[in-house]
Protein backbone atom coordinates (compact mmCIF):
# COMPACT_ATOMS: atom_id res chain seq x y z
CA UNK A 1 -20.05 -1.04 19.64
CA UNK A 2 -19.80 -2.37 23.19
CA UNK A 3 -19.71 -5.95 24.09
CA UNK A 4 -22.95 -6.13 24.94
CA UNK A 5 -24.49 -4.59 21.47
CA UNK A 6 -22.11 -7.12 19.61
CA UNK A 7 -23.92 -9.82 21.32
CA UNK A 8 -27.32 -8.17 20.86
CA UNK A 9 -25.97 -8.00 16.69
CA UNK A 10 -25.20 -11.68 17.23
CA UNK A 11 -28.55 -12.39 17.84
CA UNK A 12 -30.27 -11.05 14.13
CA UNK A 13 -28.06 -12.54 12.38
CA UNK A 14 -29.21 -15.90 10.59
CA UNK A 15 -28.04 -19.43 11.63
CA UNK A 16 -25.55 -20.87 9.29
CA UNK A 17 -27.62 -23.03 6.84
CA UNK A 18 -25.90 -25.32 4.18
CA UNK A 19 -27.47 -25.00 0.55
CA UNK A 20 -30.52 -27.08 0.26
CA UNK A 21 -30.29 -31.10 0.39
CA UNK A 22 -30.89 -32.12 -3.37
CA UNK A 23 -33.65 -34.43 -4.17
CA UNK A 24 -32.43 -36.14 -7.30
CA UNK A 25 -29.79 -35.50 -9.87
CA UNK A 26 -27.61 -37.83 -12.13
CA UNK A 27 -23.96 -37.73 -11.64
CA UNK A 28 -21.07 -38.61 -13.76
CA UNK A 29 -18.50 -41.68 -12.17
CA UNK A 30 -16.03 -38.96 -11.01
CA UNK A 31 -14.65 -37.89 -7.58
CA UNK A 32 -15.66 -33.87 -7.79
CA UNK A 33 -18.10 -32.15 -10.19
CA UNK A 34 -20.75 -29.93 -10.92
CA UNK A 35 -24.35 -30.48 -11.75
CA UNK A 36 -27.50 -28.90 -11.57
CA UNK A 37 -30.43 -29.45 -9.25
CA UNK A 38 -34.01 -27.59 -9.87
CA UNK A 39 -31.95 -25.33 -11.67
CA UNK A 40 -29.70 -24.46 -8.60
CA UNK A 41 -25.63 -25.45 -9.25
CA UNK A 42 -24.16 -27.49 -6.33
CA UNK A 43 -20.46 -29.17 -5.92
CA UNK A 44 -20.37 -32.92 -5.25
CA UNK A 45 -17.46 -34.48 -3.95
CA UNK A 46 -17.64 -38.68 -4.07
CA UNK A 47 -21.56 -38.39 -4.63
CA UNK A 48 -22.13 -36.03 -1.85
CA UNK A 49 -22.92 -32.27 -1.27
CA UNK A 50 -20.20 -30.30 -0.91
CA UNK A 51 -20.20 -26.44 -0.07
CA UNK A 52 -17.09 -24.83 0.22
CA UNK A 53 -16.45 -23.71 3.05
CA UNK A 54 -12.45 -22.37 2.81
CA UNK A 55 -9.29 -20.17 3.46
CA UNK A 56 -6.71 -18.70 1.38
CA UNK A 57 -3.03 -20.26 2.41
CA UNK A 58 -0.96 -17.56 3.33
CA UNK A 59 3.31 -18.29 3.69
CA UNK A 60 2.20 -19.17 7.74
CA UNK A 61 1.31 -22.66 5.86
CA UNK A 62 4.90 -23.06 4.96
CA UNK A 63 6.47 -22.88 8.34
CA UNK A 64 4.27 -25.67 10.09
CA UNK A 65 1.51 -27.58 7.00
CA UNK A 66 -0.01 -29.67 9.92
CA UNK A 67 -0.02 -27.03 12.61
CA UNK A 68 -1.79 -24.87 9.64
CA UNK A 69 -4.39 -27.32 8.52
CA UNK A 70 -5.81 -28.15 11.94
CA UNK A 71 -6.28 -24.43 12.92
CA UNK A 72 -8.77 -24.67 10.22
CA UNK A 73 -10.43 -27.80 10.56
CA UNK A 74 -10.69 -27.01 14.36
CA UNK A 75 -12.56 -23.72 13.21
CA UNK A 76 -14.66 -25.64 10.67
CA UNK A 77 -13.32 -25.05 7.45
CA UNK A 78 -13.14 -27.52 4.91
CA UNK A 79 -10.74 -26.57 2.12
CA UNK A 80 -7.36 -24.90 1.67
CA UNK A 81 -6.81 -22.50 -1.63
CA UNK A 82 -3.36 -22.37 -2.47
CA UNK A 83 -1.65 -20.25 -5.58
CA UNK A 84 0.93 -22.29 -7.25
CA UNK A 85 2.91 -25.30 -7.12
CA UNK A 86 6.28 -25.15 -5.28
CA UNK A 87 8.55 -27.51 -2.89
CA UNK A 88 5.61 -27.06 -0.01
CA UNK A 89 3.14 -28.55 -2.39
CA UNK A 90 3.31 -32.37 -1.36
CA UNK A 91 3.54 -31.55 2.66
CA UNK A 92 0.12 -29.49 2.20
CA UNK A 93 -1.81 -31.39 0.74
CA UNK A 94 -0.55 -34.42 2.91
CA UNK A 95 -1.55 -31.88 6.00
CA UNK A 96 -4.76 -31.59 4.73
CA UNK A 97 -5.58 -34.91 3.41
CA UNK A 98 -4.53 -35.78 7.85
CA UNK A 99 -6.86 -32.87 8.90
CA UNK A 100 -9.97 -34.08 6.37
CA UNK A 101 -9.59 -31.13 4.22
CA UNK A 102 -9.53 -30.50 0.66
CA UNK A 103 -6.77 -28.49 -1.14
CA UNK A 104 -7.96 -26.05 -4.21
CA UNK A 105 -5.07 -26.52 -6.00
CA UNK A 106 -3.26 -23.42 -7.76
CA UNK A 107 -1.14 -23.31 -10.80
CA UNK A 108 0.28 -20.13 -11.22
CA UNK A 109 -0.37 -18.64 -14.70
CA UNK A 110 1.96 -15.45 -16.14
CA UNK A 111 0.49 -12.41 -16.27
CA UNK A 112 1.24 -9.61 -18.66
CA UNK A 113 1.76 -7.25 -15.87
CA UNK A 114 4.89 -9.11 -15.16
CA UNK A 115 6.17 -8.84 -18.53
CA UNK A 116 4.64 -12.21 -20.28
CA UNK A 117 3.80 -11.94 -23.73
CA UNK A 118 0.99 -13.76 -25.04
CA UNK A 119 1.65 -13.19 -28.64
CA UNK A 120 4.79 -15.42 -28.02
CA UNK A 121 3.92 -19.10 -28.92
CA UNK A 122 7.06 -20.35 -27.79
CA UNK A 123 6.75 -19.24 -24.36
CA UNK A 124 2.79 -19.77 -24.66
CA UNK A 125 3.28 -23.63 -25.23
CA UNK A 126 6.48 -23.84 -22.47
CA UNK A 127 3.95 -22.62 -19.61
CA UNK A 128 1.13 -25.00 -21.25
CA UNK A 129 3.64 -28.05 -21.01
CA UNK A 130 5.31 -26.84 -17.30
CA UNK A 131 1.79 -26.79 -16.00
CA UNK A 132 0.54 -30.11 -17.82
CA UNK A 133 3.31 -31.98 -15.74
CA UNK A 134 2.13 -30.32 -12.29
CA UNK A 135 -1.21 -31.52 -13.33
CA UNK A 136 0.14 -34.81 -13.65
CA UNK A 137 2.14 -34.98 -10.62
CA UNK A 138 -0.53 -34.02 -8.05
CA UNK A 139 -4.32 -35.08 -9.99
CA UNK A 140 -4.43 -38.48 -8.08
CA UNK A 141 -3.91 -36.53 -4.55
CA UNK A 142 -6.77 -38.03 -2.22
CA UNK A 143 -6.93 -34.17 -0.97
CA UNK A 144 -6.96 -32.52 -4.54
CA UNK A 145 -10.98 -30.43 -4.80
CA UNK A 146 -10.16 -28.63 -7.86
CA UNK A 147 -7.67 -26.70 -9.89
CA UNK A 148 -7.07 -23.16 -9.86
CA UNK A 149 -5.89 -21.69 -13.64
CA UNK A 150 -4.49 -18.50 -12.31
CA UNK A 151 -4.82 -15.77 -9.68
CA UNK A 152 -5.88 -12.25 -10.81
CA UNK A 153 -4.03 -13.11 -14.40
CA UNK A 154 -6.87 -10.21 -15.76
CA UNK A 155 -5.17 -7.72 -13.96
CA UNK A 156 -4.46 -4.44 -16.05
CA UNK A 157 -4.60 -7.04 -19.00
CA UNK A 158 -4.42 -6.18 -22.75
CA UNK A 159 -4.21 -9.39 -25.17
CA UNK A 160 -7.36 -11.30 -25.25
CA UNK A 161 -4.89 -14.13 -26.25
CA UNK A 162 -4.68 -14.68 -22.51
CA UNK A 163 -7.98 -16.34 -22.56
CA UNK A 164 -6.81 -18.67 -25.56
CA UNK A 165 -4.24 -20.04 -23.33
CA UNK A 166 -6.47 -20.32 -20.70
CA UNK A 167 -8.74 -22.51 -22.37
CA UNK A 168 -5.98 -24.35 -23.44
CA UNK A 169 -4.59 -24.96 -19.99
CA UNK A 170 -8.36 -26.16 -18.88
CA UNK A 171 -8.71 -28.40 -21.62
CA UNK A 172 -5.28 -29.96 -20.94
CA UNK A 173 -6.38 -30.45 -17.07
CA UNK A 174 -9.81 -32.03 -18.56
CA UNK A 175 -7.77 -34.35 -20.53
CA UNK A 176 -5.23 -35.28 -17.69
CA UNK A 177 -7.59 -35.14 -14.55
CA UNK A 178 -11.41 -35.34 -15.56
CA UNK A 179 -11.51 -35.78 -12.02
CA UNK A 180 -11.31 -32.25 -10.87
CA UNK A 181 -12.92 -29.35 -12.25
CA UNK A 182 -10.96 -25.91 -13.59
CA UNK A 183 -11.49 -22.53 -12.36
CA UNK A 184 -9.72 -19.25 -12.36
CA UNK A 185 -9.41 -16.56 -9.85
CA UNK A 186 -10.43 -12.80 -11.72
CA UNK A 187 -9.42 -9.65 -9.87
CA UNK A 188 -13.47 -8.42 -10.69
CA UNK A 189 -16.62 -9.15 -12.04
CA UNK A 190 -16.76 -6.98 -15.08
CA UNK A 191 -19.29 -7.57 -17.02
CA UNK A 192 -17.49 -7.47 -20.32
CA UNK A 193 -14.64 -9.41 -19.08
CA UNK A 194 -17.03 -12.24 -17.87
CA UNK A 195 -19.20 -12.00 -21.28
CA UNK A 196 -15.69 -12.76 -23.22
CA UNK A 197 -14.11 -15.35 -21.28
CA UNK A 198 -17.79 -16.86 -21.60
CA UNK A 199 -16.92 -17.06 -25.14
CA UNK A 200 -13.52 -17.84 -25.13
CA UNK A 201 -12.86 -20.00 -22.56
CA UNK A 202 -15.79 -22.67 -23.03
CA UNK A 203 -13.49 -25.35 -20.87
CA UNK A 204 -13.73 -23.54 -17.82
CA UNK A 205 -16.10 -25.31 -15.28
CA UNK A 206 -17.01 -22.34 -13.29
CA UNK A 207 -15.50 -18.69 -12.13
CA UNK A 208 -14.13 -17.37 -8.95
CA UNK A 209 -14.07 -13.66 -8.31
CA UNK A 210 -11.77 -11.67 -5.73
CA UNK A 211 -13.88 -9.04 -4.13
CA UNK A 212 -13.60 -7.29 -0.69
CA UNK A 213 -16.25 -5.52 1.24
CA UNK A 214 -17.36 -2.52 -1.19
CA UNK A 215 -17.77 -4.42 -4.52
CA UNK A 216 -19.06 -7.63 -3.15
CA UNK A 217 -22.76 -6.51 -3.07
CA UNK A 218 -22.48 -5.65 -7.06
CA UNK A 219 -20.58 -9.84 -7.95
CA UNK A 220 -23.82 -11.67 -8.55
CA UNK A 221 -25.87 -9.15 -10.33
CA UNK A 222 -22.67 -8.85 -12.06
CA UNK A 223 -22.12 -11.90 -13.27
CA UNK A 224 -26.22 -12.02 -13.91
CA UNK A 225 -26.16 -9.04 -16.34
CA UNK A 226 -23.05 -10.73 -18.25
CA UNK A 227 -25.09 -14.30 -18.76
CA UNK A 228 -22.93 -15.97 -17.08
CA UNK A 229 -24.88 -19.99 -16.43
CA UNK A 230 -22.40 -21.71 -14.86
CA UNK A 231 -21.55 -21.46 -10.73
CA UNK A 232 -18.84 -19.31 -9.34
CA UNK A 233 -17.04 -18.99 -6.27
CA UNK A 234 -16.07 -15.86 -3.90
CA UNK A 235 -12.18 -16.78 -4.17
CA UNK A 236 -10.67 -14.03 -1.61
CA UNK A 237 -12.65 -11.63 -0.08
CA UNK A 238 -12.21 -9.56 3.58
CA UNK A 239 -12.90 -5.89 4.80
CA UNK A 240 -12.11 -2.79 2.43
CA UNK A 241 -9.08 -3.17 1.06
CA UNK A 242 -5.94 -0.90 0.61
CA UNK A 243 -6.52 0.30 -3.10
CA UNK A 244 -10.35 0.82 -2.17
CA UNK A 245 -9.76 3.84 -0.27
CA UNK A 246 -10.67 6.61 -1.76
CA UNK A 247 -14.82 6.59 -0.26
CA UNK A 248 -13.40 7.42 3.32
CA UNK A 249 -11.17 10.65 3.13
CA UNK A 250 -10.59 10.39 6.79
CA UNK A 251 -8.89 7.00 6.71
CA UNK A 252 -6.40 8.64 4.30
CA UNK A 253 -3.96 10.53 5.98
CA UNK A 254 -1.58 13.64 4.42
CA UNK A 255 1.81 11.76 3.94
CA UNK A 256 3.73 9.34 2.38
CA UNK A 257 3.76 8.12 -1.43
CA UNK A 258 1.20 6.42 -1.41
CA UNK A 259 -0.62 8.08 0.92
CA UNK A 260 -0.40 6.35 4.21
CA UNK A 261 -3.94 4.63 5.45
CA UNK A 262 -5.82 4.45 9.00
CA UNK A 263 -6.42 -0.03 9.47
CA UNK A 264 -9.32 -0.86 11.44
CA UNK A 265 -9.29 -2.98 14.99
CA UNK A 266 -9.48 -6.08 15.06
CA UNK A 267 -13.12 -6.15 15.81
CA UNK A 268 -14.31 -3.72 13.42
CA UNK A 269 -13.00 -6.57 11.09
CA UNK A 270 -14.72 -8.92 12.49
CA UNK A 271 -17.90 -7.65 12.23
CA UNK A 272 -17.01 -7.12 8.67
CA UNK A 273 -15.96 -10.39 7.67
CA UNK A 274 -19.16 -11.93 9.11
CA UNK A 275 -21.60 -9.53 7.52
CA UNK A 276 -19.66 -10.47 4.18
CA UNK A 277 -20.50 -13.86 4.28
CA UNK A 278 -23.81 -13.65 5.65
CA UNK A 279 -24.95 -11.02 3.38
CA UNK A 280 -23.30 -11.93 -0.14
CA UNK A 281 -22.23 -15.32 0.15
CA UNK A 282 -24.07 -18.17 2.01
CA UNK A 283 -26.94 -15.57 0.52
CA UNK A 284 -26.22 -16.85 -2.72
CA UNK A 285 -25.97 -20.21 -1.67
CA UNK A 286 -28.70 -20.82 -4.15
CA UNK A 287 -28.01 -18.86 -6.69
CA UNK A 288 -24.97 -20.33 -8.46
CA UNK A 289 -22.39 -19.28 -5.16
CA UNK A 290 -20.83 -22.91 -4.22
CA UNK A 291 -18.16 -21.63 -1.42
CA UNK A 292 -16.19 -19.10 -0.66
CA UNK A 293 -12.20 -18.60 0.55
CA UNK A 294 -11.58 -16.08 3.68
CA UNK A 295 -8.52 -13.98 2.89
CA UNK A 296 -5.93 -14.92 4.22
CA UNK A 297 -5.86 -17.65 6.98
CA UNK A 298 -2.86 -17.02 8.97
CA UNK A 299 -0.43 -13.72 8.42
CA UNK A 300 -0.54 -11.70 5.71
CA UNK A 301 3.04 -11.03 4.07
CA UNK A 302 2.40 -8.56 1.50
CA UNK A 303 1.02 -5.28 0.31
CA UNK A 304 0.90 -1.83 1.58
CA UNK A 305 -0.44 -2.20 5.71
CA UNK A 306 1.42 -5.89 5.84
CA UNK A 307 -1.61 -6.44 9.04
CA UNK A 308 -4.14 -5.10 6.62
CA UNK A 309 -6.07 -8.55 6.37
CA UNK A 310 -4.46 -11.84 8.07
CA UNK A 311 -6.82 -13.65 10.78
CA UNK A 312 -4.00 -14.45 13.14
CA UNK A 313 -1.25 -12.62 14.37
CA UNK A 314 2.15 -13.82 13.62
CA UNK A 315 2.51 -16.44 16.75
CA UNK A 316 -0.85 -17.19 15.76
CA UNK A 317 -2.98 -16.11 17.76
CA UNK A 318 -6.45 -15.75 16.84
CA UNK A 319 -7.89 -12.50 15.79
CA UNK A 320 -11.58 -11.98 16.22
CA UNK A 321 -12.52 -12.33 12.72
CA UNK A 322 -11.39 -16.34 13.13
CA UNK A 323 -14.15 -16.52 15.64
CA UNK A 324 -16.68 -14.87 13.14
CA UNK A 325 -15.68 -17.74 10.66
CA UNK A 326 -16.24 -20.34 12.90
CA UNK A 327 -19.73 -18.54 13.30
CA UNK A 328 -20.25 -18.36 9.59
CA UNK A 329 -19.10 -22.31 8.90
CA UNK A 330 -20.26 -24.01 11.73
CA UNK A 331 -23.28 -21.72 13.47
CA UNK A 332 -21.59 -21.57 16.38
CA UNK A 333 -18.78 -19.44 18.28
CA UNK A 334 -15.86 -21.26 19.68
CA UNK A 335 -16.41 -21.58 23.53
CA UNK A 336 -14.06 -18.82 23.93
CA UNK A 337 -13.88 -15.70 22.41
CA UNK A 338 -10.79 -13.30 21.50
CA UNK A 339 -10.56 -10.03 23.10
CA UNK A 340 -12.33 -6.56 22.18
CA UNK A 341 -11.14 -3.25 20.93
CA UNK A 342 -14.71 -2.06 19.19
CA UNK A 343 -14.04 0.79 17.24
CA UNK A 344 -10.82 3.15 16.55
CA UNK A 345 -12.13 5.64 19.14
CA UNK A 346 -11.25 3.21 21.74
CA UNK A 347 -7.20 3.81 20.79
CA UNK A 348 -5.62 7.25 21.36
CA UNK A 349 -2.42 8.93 21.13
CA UNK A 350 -2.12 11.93 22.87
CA UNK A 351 -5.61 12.35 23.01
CA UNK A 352 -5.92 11.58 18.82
CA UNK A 353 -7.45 8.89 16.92
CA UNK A 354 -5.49 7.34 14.17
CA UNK A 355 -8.20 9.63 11.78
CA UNK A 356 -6.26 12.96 13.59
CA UNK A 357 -3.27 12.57 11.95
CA UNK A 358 -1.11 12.57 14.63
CA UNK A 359 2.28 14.82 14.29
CA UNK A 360 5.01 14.12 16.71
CA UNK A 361 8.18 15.88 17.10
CA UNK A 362 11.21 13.59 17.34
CA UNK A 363 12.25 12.76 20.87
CA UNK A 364 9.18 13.94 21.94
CA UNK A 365 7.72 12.01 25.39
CA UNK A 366 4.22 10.89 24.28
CA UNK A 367 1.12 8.71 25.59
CA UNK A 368 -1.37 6.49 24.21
CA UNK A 369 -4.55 4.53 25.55
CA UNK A 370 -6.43 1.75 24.32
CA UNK A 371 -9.51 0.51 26.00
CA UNK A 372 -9.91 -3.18 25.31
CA UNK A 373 -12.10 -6.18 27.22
CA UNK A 374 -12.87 -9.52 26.56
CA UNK A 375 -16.15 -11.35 26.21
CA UNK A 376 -15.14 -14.22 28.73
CA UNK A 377 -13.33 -12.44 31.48
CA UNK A 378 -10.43 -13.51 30.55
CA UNK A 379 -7.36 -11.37 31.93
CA UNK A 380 -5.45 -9.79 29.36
CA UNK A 381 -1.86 -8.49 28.54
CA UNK A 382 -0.72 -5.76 26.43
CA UNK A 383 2.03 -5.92 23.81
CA UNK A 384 2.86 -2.20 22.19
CA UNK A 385 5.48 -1.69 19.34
CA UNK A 386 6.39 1.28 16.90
CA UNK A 387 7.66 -0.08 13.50
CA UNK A 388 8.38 1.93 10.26
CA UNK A 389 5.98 2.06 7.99
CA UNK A 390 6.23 -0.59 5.27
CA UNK A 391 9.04 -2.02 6.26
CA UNK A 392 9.73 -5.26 6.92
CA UNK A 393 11.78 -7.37 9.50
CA UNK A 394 12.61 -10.69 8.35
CA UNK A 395 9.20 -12.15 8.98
CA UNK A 396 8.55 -9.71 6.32
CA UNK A 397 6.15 -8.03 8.78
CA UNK A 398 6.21 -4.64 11.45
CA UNK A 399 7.41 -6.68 14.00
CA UNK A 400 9.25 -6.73 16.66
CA UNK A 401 9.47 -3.47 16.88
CA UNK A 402 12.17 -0.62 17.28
CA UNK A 403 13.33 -1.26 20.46
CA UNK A 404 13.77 1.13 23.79
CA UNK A 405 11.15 3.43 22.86
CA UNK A 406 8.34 2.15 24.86
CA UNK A 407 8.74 2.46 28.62
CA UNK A 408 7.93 -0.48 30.89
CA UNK A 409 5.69 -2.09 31.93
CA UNK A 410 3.31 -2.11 29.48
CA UNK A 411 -0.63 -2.08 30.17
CA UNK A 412 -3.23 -0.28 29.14
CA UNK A 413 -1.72 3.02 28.63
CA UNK A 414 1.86 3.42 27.90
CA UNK A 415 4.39 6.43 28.11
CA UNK A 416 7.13 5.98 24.73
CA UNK A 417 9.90 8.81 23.02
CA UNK A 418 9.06 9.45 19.04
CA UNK A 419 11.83 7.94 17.14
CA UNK A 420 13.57 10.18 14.39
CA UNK A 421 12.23 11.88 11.58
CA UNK A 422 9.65 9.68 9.22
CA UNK A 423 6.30 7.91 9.23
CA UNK A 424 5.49 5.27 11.70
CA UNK A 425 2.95 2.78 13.27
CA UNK A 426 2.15 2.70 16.74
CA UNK A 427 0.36 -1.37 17.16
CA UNK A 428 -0.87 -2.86 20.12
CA UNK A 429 -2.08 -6.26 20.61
CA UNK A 430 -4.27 -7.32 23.24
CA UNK A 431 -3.85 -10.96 24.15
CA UNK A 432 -5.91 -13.15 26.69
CA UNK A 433 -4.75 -16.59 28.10
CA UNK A 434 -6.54 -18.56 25.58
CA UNK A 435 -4.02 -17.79 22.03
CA UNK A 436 -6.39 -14.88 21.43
CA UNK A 437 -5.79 -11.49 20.78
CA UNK A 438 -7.23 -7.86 19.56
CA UNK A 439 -5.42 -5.41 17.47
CA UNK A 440 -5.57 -1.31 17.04
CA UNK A 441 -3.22 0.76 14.84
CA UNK A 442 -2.18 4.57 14.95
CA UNK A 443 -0.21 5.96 11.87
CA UNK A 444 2.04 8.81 12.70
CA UNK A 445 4.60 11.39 11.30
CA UNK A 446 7.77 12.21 13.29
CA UNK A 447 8.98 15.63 12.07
């Protein structure tokens, strides 16, 4: 899609629209709830209308809170999700409380995947009283939205006993905090998962689901189908993600355990991240949905392709899909715009696309291309770097680089010598003069 079709796309889409103003509904004296207007669920902070409008924190947060929290207040987010409690704690929500955000608070809940048992009522009752004296350390926080029971705790679970101590753990909060209301972060929407923790977990306030691009369209009919009455909240979601593969063959390449994957530009993210909102989110608006939280504001540090998701780049810089969320929050674009690659076509090596699965031979000379522009004219540098694939530097990330492979200067094109045997990644990042920048990825094998 060239620049000038994005545009044109820019035009259908709808204006960002908060949920409808509420024409009369009784609220209890506390400083964030729930309630019910014409049958429609809305958040209330301090009396007033509050839609949820937020990021997940990714470890970027730790390195600079205040740096972190106006990045997204300056983009028009409102609220920060963090996933447990930890030395940082206190200087975030201090950053945001400076920034006028709100912090959805996590407390980090043991899943059986990583070896808790909860048929033990020792250990049961330890994590009940660890978390009851985080609740009371942060619940008078001027910044503190709500409280997060969990992240993805249903993964690859067995023992419904989990949702025992999860009701436990809410009704402790409701004791300590009535304040704030409890939610917890599920890895789906299954319907027979949502149906149970409907019945066994009565103390919850509402749900949050984490869903990327392909199972995002099936969340509220989901959640519909189970009987699920209260309001729920999109808690991560992004483009297609790693473990979601197996739809598009092409982006799956031959090699590597697991199977190495083909990321898409930064634009084709972009577009995706927008559409996700638009489509499934602020769509809902209505119809139980009360926010939503981007994943992940800053630079992602984990899983398989560690630039999978992540809207900056690790100097932070701002990848396109920041400028689609200041689109979605705000209904408008920030005045300037990060660079364009549109599609994977637009990066070759040797003539391939990343889909090719490109086979080097080590020592080899080689060339690749990418065509990039940028919506404002700005002029733009190129930064190119071969890393190994999954592993990590000490940023925990591909960069910088292996170094003396890629001949200088770098542009547009570039001439570099395949490293030894292995698999690789070939980045470049296109960066304006504005702390913007585009992305593009090739995969390759060295034989």
């Amino acid at each position: 899609m060239a620049i000038s079709s994005l545009a044109s796309c820019e035009k259908n889409l709808e204006k960002y629209t908060a949920p409808e103003k509420v024409s009369s509904v009784q609220l209890e004296n506390k400083k964030v709830q729930l309630a019910q207007d014409n049958d429609k669920w809305h958040l209330y902070k301090d009396g007033e209308l509050f839609y949820v409008r937020g990021a997940g924190a990714s470890a970027s947060i730790e390195a600079d809170p205040n740096e972190y929290c106006e990045l997204l207040s300056s983009y028009g987010g409102n609220t920060i999700r963090t996933y447990g409690i930890d030395e940082n704690t206190q200087a975030i929500l201090d950053a945001a409380q400076a920034h006028g955000l709100m912090v959805a608070l996590g407390l980090w809940v043991n899943r059986e995947t990583d070896g808790f048992d909860y048929d033990d009522a020792t250990a049961v009752q330890q994590q009940l009283e660890k978390l009851t004296a985080q609740v009371r350390q942060y619940k008078n926080h001027p910044a503190l939205l709500m409280w997060y029971v969990g992240n993805e705790t249903d993964a690859s679970y067995t023992n419904t006993k989990l949702w025992d101590a999860m009701n436990d753990i809410c009704a402790m909060i409701h004791t300590e905090d009535p304040d704030h209301p409890t939610t917890t972060a599920l890895a789906n929407s299954a319907t027979d998962k949502v149906q149970l923790i409907k019945e066994k977990v009565p103390e919850l306030d509402f749900l949050s689901i984490n869903s990327y691009a392909p199972n995002l369209p099936g969340v509220a009919g989901n959640l519909q189908t189970a009987g699920w009455d209260k309001p729920y909240i999109i808690s991560e979601f992004g483009p297609r993600g790693t473990w979601q593969m197996n739809p598009e063959p092409t982006r799956i390449l031959p090699w590597g355990n697991p199977k190495r994957l083909v990321e898409q530009t930064s634009t084709e993210k972009e577009l995706v991240y927008r559409a996700i909102f638009q489509d499934y989110i602020l769509a809902n608006a209505n119809n139980g949905c009360i926010g939503s939280f981007v994943f992940v504001l800053g630079y992602q540090t984990h899983g398989e392709v560690r630039t999978w998701f992540g809207l900056t780049d690790l100097d932070g810089r701002a990848f396109g899909a920041m400028d689609a969320m200041r689109f979605c929050w705000t209904g408008q674009y920030p005045a300037n715009r990060a660079p364009v690659i549109n599609s994977r076509q637009d990066m070759l090596l040797n003539g391939l696309q990343a889909e090719d699965a490109v086979v080097l031979t080590a020592g080899s000379t080689n060339q690749a291309t990418v065509v990039a522009a940028d919506p404002d004219g700005d002029p733009l540098t190129y930064h190119w770097l071969i890393a190994p694939e999954g592993i990590g530097g000490p940023d925990n990330g591909p960069h910088p680089g292996i170094p003396n492979l890629i001949s200088e200067p770098m542009g547009a094109g570039i001439t570099f010598k395949a490293p030894g045997a292995g698999d690789y990644r070939l980045y470049v990042y296109v960066r304006d003069d504005h702390h913007k920048v585009a992305s593009a990825v090739i995969p390759f094998l060295v034989e």
